[in-house]
N, C-alpha and C. Protein backbone atom coordinates (compact mmCIF):
# COMPACT_ATOMS: atom_id res chain seq x y z
N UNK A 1 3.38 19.30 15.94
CA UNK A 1 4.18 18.12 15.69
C UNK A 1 4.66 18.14 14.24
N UNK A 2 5.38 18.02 14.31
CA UNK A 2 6.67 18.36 12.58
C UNK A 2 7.03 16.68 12.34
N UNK A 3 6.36 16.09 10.97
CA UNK A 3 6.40 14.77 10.34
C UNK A 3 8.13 14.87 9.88
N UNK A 4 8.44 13.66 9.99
CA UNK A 4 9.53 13.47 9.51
C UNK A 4 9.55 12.95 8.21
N UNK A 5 10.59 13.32 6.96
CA UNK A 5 10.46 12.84 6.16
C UNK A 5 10.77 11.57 5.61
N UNK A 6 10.00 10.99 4.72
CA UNK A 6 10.19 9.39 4.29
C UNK A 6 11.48 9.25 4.12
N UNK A 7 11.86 8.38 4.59
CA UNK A 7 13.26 7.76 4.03
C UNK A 7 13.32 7.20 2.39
N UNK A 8 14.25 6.86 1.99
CA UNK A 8 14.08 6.41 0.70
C UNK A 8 13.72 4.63 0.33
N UNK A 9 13.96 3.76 1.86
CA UNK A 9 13.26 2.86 2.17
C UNK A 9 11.58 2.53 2.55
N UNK A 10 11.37 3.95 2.91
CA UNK A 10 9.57 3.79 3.35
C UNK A 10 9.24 4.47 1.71
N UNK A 11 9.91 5.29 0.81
CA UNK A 11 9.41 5.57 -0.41
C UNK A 11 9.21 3.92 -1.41
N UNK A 12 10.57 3.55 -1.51
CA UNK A 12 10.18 2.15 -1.89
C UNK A 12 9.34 0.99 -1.78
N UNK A 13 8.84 0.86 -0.27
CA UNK A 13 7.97 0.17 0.13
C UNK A 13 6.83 0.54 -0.57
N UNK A 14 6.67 1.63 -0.38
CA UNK A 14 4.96 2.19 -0.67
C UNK A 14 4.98 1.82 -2.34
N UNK A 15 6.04 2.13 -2.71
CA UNK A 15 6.23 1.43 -4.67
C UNK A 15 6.18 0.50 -4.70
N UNK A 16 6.39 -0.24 -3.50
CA UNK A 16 6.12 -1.80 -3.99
C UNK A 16 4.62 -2.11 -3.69
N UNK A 17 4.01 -1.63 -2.79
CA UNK A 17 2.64 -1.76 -2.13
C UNK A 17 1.79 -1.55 -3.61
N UNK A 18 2.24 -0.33 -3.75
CA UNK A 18 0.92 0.45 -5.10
C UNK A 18 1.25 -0.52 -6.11
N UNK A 19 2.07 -1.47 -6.48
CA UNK A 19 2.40 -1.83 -7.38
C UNK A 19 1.71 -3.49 -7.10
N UNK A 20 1.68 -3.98 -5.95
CA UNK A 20 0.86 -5.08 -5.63
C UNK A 20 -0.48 -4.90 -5.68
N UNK A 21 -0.82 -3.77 -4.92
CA UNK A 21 -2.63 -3.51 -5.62
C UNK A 21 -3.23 -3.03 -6.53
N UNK A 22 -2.09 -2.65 -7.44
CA UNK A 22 -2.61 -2.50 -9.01
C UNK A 22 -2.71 -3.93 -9.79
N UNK A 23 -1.40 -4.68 -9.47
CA UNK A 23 -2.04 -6.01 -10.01
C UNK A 23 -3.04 -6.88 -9.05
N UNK A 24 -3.20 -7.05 -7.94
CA UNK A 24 -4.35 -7.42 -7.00
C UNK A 24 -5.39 -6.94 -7.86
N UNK A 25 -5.67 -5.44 -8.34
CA UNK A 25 -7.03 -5.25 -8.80
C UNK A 25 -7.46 -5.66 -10.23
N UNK A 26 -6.87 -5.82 -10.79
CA UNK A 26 -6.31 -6.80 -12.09
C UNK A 26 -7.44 -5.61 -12.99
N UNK A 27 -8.59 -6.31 -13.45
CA UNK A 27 -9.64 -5.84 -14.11
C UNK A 27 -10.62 -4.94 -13.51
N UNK A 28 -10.69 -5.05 -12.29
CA UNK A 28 -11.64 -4.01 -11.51
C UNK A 28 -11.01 -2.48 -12.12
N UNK A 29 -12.27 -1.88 -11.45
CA UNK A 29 -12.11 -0.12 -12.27
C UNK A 29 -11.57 0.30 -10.29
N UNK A 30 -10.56 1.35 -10.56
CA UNK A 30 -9.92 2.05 -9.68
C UNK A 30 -10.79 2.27 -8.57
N UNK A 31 -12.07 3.11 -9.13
CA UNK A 31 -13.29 3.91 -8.20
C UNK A 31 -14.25 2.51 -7.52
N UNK A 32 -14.17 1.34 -8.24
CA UNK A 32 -15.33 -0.20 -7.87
C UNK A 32 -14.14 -0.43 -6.64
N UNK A 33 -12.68 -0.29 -6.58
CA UNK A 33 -12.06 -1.32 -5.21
C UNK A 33 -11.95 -0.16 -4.45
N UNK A 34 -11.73 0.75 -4.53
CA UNK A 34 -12.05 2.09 -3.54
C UNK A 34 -13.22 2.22 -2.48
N UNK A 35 -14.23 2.08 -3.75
CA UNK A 35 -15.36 2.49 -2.90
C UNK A 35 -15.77 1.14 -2.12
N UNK A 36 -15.66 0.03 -2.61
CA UNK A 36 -15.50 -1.28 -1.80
C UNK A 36 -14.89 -1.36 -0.54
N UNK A 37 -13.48 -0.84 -0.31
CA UNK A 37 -12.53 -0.76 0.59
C UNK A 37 -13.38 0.40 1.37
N UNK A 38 -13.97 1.23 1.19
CA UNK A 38 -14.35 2.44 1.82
C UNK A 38 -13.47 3.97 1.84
N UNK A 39 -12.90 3.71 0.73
CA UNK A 39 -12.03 4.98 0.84
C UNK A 39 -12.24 5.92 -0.40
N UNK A 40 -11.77 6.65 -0.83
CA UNK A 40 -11.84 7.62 -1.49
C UNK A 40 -10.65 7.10 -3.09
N UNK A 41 -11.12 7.11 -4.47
CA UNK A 41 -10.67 6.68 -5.41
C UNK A 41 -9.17 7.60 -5.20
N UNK A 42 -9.34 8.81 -4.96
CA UNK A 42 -8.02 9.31 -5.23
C UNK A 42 -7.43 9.08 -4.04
N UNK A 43 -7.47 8.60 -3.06
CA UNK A 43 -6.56 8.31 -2.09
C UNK A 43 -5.99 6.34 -2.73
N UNK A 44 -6.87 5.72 -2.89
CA UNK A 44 -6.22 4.56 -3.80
C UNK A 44 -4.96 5.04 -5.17
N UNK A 45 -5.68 6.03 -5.35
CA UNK A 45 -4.53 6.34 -6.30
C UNK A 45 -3.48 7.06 -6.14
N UNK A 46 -3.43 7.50 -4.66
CA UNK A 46 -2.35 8.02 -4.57
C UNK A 46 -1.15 6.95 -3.88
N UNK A 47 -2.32 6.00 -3.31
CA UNK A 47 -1.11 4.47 -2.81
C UNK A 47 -0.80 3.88 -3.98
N UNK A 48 -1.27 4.04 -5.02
CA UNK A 48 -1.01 3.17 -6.08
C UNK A 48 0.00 3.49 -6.78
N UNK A 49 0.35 5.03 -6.66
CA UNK A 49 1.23 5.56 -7.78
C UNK A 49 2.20 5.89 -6.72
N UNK A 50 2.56 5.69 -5.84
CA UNK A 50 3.14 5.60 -4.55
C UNK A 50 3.66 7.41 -3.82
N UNK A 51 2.49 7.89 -4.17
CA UNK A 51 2.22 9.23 -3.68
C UNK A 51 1.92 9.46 -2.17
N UNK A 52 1.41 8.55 -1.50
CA UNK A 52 1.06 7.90 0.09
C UNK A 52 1.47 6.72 0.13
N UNK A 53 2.97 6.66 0.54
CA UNK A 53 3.58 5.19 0.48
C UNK A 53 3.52 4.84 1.86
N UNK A 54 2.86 5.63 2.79
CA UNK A 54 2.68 4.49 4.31
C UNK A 54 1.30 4.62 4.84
N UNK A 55 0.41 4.11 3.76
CA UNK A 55 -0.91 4.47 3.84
C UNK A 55 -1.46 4.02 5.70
N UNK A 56 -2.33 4.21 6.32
CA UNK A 56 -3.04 3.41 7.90
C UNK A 56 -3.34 2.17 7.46
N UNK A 57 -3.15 1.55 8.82
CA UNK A 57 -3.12 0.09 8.42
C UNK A 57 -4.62 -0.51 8.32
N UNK A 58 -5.74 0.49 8.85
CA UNK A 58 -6.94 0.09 8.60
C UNK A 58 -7.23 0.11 6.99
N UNK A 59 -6.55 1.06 6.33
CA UNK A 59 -6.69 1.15 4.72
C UNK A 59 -6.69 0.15 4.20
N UNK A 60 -5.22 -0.50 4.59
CA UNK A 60 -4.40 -1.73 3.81
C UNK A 60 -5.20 -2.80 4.29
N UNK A 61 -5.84 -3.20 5.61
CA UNK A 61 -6.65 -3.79 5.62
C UNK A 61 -7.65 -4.29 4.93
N UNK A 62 -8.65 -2.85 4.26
CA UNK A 62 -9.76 -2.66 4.20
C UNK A 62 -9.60 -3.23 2.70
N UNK A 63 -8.50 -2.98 2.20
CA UNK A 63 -7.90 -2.69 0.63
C UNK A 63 -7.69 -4.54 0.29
N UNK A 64 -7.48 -5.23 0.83
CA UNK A 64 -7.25 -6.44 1.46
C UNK A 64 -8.31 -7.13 1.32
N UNK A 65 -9.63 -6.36 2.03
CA UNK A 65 -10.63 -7.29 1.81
C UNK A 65 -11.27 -7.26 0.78
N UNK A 66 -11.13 -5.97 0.17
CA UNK A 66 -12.09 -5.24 -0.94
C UNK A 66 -11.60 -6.23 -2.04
N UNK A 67 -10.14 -6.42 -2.35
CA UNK A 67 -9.45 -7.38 -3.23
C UNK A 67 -9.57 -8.84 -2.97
N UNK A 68 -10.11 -9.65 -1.73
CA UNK A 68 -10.06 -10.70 -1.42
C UNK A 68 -8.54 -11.22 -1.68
N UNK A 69 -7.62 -10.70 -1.17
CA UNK A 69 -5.95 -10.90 -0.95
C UNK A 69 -5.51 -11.14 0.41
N UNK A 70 -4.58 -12.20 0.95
CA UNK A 70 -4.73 -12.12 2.34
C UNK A 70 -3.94 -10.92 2.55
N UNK A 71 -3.67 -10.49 3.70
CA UNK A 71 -3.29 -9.08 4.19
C UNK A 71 -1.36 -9.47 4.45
N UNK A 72 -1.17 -10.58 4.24
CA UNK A 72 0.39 -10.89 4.05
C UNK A 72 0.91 -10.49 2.90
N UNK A 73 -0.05 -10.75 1.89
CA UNK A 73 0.30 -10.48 0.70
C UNK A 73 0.78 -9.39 0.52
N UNK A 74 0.10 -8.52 1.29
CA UNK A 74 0.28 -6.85 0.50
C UNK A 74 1.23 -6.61 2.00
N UNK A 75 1.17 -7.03 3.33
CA UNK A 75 3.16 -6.89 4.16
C UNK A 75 3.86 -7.28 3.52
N UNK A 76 4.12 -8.62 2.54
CA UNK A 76 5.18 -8.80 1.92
C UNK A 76 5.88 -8.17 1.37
N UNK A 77 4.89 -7.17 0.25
CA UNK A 77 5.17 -6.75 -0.78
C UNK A 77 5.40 -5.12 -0.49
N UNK A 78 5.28 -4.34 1.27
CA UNK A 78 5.47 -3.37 1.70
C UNK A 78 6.76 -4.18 2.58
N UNK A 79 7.34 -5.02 3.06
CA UNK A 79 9.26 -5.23 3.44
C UNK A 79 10.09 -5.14 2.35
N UNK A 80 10.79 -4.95 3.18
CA UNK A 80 12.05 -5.22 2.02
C UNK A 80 12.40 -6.22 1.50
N UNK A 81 12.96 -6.74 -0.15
CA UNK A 81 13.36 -7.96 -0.17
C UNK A 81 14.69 -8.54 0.68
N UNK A 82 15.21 -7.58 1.22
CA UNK A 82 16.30 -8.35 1.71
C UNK A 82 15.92 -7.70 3.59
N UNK A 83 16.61 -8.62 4.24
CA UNK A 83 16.26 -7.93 5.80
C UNK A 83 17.10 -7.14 5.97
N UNK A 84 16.45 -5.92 7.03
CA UNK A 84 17.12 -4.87 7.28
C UNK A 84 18.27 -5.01 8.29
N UNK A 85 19.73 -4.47 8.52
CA UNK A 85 20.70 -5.33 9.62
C UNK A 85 20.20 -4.16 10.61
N UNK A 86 20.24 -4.87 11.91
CA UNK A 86 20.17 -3.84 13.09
C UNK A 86 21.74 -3.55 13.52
N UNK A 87 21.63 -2.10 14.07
CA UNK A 87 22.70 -1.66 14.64
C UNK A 87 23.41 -2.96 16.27
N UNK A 88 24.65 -2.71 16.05
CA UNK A 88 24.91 -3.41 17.53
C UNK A 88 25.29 -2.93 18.79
C-alpha cells in the first residue's frame, strides 16, 4: 500500500496542532507530557514541530488528557480557519 502525500492543507493543520500543544504544555518539560500521554518524547516532538502533522487519534486523545485540554480544543486548532467549499 503506497501513502499518499500530505497535501499542503493536512501540512498546515498539523502546524497548527504542534503549535496548540506547545502552548497547552506551557511549563511542563517535553519528556513529563509524553510520557504522561504514553507516547514516546520524540514522537511529541515530532507533532510539535509539525514533522507528523496527522498524528492517530488515540495520540491526540491521550495528548488531551495528559494536558487536561478538552479534545475540541486541539480539533479546532487541527481545521481550518475558514471552511473547506465542497465540489458540486
Amino acid at each position: 500500500m503506497v501513502r499518499q502525500p500530505l497535501t499542503a492543507e493536512q501540512i498546515a493543520a498539523g502546524q497548527r496542532l504542534g503549535t496548540a500543544l506547545r502552548t497547552a504544555r506551557a511549563g511542563r518539560s517535553l519528556t513529563e507530557v509524553a510520557l504522561s500521554a504514553g507516547i514516546s518524547p520524540e514522537t511529541l516532538r515530532k507533532i510539535e514541530t509539525g514533522r507528523l502533522p496527522a498524528p492517530a487519534f488515540g495520540i491526540v486523545v491521550c495528548l488531551s488528557q495528559a494536558l487536561n485540554i478538552p479534545l475540541t480544543t486541539l480539533a479546532d486548532a487541527w481545521l481550518p480557519q475558514t471552511p473547506i467549499r465542497q465540489a458540486s
